[in-house]
Protein backbone atom coordinates (compact mmCIF):
# COMPACT_ATOMS: atom_id res chain seq x y z
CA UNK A 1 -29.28 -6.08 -21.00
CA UNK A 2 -27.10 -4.92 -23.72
CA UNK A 3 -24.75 -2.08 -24.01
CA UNK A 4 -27.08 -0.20 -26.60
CA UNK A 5 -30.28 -0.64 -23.57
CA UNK A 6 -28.71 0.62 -20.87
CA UNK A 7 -30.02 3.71 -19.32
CA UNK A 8 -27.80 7.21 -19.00
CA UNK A 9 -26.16 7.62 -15.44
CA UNK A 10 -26.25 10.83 -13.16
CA UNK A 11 -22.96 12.66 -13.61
CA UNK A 12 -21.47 13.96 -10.19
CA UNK A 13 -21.96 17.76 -11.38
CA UNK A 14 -25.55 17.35 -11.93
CA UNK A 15 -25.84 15.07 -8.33
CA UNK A 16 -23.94 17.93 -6.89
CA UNK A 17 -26.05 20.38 -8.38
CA UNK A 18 -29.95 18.89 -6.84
CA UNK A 19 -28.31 18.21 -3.42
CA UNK A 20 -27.56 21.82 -3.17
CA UNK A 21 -31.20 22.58 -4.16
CA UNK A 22 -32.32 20.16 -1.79
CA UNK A 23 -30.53 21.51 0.79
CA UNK A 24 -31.24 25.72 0.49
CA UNK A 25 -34.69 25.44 -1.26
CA UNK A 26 -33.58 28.35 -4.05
CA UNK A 27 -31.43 28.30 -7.21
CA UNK A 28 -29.55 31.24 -6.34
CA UNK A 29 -28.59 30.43 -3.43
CA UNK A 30 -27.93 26.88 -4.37
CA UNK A 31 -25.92 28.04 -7.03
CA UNK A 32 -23.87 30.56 -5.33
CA UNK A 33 -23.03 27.59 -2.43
CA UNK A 34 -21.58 25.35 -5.08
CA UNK A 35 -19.98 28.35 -7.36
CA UNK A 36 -21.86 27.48 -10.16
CA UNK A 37 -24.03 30.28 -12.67
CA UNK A 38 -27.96 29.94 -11.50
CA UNK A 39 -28.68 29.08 -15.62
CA UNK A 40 -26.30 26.21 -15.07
CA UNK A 41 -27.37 24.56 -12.00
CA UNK A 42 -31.04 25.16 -13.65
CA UNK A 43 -29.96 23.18 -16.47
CA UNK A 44 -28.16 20.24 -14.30
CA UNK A 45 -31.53 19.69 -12.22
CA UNK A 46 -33.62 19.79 -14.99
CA UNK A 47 -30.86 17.16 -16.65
CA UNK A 48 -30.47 15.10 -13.54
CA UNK A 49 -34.94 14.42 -14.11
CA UNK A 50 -34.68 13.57 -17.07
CA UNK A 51 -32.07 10.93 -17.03
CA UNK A 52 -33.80 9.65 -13.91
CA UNK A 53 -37.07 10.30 -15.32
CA UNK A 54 -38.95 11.66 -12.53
CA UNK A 55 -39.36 15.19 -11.29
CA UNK A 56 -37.33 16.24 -8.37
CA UNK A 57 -38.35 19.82 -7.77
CA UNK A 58 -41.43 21.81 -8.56
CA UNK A 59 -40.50 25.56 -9.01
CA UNK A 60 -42.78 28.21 -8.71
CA UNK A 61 -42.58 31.83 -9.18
CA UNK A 62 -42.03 32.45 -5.18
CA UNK A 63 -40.01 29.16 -4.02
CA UNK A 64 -38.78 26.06 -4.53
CA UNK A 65 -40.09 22.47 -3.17
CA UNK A 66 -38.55 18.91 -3.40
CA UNK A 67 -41.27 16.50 -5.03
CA UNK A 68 -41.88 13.19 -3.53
CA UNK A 69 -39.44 11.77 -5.61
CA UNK A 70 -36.93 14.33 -4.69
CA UNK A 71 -37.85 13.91 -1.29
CA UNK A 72 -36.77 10.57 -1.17
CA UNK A 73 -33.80 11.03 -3.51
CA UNK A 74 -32.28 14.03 -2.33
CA UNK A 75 -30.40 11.90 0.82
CA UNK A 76 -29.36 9.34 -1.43
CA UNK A 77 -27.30 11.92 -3.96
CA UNK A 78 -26.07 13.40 -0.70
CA UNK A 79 -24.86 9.74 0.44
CA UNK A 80 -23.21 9.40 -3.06
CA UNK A 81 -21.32 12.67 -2.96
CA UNK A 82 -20.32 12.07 0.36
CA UNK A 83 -18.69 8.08 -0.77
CA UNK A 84 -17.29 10.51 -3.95
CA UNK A 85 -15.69 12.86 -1.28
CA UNK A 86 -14.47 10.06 1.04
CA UNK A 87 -12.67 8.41 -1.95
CA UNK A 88 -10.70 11.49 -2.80
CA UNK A 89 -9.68 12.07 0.44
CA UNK A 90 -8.51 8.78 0.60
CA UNK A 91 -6.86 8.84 -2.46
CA UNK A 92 -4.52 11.87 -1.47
CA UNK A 93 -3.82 10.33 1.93
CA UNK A 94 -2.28 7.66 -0.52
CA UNK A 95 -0.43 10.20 -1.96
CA UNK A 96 0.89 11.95 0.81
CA UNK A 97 3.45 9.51 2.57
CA UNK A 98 3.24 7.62 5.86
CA UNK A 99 -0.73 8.05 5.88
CA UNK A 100 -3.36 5.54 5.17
CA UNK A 101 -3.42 2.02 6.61
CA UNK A 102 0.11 0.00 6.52
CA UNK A 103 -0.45 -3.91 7.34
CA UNK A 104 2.43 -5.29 8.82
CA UNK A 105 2.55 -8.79 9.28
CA UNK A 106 5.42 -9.86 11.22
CA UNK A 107 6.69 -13.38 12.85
CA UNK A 108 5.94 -14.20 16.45
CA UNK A 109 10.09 -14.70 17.19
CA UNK A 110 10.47 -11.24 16.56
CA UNK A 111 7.08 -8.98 17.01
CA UNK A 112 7.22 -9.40 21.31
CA UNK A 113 10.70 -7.55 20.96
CA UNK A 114 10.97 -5.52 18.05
CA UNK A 115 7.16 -4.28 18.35
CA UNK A 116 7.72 -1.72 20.69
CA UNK A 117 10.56 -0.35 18.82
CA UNK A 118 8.12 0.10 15.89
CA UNK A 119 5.46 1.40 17.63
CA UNK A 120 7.38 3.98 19.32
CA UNK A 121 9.00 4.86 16.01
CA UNK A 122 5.20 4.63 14.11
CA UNK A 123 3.98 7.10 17.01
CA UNK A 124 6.45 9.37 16.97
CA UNK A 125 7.70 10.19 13.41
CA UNK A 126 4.08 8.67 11.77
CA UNK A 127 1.40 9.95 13.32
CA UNK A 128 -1.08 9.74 10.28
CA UNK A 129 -0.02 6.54 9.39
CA UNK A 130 -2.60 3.57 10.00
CA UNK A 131 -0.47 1.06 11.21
CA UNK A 132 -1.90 -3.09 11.87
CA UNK A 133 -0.44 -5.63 12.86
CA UNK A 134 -0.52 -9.17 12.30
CA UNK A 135 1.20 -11.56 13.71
CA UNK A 136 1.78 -14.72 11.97
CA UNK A 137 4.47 -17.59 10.47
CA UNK A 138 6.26 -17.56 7.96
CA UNK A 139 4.59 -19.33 5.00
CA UNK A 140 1.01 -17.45 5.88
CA UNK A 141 2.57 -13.79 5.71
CA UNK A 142 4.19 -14.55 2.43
CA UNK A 143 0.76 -15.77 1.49
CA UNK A 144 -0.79 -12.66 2.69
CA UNK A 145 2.02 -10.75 0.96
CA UNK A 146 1.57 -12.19 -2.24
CA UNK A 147 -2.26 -11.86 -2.56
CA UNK A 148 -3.00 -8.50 -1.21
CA UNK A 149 -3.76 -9.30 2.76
CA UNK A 150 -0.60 -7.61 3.79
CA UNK A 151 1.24 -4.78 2.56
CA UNK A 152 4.78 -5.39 4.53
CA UNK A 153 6.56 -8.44 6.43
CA UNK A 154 9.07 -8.09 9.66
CA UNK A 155 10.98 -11.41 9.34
CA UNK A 156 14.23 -13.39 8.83
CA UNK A 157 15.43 -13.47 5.79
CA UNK A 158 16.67 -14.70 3.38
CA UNK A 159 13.31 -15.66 1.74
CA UNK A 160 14.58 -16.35 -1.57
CA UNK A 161 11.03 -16.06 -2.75
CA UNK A 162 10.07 -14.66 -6.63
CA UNK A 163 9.14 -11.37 -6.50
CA UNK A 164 9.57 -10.34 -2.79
CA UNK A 165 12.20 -7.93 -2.43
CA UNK A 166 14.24 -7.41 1.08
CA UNK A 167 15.28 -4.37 3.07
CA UNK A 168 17.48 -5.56 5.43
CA UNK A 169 17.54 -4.16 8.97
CA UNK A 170 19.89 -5.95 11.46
CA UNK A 171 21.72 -9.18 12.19
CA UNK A 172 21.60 -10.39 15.43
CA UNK A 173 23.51 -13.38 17.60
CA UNK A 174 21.91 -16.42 18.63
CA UNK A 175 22.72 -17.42 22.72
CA UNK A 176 22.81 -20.43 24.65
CA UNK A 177 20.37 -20.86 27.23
CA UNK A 178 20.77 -23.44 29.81
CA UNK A 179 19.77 -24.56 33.32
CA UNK A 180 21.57 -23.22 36.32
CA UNK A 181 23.39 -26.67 36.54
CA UNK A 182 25.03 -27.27 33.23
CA UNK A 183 28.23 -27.05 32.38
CA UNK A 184 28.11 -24.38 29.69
CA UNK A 185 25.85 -22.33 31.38
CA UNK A 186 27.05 -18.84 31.66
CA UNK A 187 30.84 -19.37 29.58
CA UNK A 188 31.67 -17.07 26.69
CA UNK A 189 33.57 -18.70 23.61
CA UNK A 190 31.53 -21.64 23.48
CA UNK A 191 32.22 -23.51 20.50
CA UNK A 192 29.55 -24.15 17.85
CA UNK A 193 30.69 -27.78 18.00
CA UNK A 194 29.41 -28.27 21.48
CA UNK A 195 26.37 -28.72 19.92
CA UNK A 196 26.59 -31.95 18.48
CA UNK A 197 26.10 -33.20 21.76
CA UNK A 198 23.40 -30.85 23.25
CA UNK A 199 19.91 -31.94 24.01
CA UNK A 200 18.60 -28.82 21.70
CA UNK A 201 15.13 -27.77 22.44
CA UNK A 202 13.46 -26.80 19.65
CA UNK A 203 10.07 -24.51 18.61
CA UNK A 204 7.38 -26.47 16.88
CA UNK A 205 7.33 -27.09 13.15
CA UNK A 206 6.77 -23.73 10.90
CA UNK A 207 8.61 -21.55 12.77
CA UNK A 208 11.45 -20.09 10.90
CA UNK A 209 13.37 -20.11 14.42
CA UNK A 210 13.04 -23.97 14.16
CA UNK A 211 14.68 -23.68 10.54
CA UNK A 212 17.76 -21.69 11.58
CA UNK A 213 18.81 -23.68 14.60
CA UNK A 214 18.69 -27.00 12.44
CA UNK A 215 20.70 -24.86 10.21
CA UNK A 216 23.03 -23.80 12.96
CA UNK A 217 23.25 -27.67 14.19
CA UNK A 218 24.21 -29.11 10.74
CA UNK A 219 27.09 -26.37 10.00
CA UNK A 220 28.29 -27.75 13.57
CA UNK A 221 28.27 -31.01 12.12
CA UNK A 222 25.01 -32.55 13.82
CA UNK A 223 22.97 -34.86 11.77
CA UNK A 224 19.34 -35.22 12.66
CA UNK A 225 16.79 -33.89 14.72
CA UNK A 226 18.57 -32.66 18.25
CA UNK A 227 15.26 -33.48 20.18
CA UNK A 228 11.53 -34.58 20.02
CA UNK A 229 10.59 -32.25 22.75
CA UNK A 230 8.99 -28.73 20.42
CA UNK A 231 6.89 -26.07 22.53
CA UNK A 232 4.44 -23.54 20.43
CA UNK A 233 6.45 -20.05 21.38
CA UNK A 234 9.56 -19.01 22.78
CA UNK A 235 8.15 -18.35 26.70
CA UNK A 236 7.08 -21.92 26.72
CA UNK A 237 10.76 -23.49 25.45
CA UNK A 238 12.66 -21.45 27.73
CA UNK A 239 10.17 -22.63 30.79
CA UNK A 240 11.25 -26.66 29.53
CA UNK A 241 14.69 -25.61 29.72
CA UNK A 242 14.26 -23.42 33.70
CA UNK A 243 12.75 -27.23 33.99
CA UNK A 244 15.59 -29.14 33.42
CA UNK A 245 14.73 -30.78 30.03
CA UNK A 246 17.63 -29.52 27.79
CA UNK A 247 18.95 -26.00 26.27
CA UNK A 248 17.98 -23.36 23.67
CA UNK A 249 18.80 -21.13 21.43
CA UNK A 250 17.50 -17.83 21.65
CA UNK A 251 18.38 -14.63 19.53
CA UNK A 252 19.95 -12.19 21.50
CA UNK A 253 16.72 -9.39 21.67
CA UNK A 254 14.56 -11.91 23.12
CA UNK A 255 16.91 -12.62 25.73
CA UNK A 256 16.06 -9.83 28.14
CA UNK A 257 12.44 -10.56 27.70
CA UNK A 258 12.44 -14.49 28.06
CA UNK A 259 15.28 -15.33 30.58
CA UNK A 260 14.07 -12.70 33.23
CA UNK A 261 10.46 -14.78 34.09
CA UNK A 262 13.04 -17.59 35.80
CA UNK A 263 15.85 -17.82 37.76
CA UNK A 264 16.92 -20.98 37.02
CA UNK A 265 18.22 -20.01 33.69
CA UNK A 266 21.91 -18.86 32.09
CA UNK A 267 22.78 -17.69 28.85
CA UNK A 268 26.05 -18.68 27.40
CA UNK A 269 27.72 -17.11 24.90
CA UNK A 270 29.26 -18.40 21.43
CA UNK A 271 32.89 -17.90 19.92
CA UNK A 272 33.16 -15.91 16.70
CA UNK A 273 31.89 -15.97 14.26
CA UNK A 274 28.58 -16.72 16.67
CA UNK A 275 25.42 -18.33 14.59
CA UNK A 276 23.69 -15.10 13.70
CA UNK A 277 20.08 -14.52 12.01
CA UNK A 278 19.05 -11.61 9.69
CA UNK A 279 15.81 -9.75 10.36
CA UNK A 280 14.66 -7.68 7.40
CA UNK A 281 11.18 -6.09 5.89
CA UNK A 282 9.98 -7.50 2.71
CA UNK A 283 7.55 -6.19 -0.04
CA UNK A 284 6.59 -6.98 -3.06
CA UNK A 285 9.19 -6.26 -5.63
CA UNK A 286 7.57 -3.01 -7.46
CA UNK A 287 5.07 -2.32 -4.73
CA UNK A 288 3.49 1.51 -5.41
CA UNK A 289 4.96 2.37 -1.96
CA UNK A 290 8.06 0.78 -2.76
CA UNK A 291 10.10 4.37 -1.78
CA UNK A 292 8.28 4.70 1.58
CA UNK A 293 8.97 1.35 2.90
CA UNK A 294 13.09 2.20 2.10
CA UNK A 295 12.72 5.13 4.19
CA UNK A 296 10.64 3.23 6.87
CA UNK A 297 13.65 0.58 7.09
CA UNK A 298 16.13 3.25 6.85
CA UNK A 299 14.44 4.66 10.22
CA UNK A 300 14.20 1.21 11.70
CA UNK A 301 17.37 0.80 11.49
CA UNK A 302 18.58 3.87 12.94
CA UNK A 303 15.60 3.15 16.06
CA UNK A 304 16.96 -0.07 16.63
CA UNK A 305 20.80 0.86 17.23
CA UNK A 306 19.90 0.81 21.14
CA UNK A 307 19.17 -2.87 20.40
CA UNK A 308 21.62 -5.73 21.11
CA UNK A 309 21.67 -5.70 17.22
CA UNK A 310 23.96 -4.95 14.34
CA UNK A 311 22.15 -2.66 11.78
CA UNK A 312 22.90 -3.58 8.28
CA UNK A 313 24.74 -0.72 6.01
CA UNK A 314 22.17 0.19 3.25
């Protein structure tokens, strides 16, 4: 069909104006409901047939009745005027701030213990705000960031990724966690050099967690892999090291959480400067709600000073 063929559309005043006739059965009355002259809505009703071309009402000198065609019409302009009044609404809950839906995606080394902090914080100070969650690596919420899935990411950082922008929250120190037997298990000052010779457990390959401790190994001068044993999540590696297969890293809030389901476990802790990891948001650079998120980080990090955490100056 070309542009020249195609037929006239309804407009919204004219919609507005048969679904209040529909509804009381009399133009004045109709009229007065939507604040609109009885001439007026006359002339939108009689406009509204003729673009559809079909008559929707049959007036008579006593009363008004709906046609069969605006029998079975009159719930479908109703349906569109209530889709045109659910838009606007939404549209100035996107307006107002901290309303709507907020996806969060966030890694699974951090959302078991920064999640309730968040929550809390969502509950409390956000109460019209939509929040989901998703919980995911890496690579896939960057993905999700990138093409629309997700809004905002809870992660380590640095990214160094085009067009992603940071809000740093916290740094945190990385511990040692060992079996009751071994040597360094439960000693402050450890050096970082002690692990060169550590049979390092390590979380399967994607996990950002994995990343940083290779990271942490090579600046103590460790070449290679420490160890071919991996586990999926951070419960799992810390039950292979309660069994006696080697030692961990773990950052410091996940140490309450993990170490307390054994107690065959010790953390250790390192000399300064200790291996540390940086947990930030990140949003697209230039995102619409780019102001919102600053003061959603800026409350983070004032929620998380009760943390065993180091909240970054912003």
């Amino acid at each position: 069909m070309t542009v020249g063929n195609r037929r006239r559309q309804p407009s919204l005043a004219q919609l507005r104006a048969f679904a209040a006739v529909a509804e009381h059965l009399h133009f004045r009355d109709a009229a007065a409901a939507i604040g609109m002259s009885q001439p007026a809505l006359s002339s939108a009703v009689s406009a509204l047939e003729e673009t559809l071309g079909v008559t929707l009402v049959e007036r008579t000198t006593r009363k008004v009745l709906l046609a069969p065609a605006g029998e079975r019409l009159a719930a479908r302009a109703k349906s569109v005027l209530a889709e045109v009044g659910a838009l606007m609404e939404e549209a100035d809950a996107l307006r107002a701030p901290f309303t709507g839906v907020l996806r969060l995606g966030v890694i699974p080394t951090v959302a078991p213990y920064l999640l309730p902090t968040v929550l809390r914080l969502v509950h409390d100070r956000y109460p019209h705000l939509d929040l989901q969650v998703h919980e995911e690596q890496t690579a896939n919420l960057l993905d999700g960031l990138a093409g629309g899935r997700l809004d905002l990411l809870l992660l380590a950082v640095p990214l160094g990724v085009p067009g992603v922008t940071e809000l740093p929250l916290f740094d945190e120190d990385f511990v040692l966690v060992t079996p009751l037997e071994h040597p360094l298990g439960g000693r402050d000052g450890i050096p970082r050099e002690a692990l060169r010779e550590l049979n390092l457990l390590l979380l399967d390959e994607g996990h950002c967690l994995r990343d940083q401790a290779l990271d942490i190994c090579r600046e103590a001068g460790r070449a290679g892999v420490p160890a071919t044993t991996t586990a999926a999540g951070l419960s799992t590696l810390v039950q292979l090291v309660a069994g006696g297969l080697g030692v961990t890293l773990l950052p410091r809030t996940a140490v309450d959480v993990e170490t307390t389901r054994s107690s065959r476990l010790l953390t250790g802790c390192f000399a300064d400067p200790a291996p540390t990891r940086r947990i930030a948001l990140a949003m697209r650079t230039g995102a619409a709600r780019a102001a919102e998120y600053a003061q959603l980080a800026a409350a983070l990090r004032e929620a998380m000073r009760d943390l065993p955490v180091r909240p970054v100056a912003h």
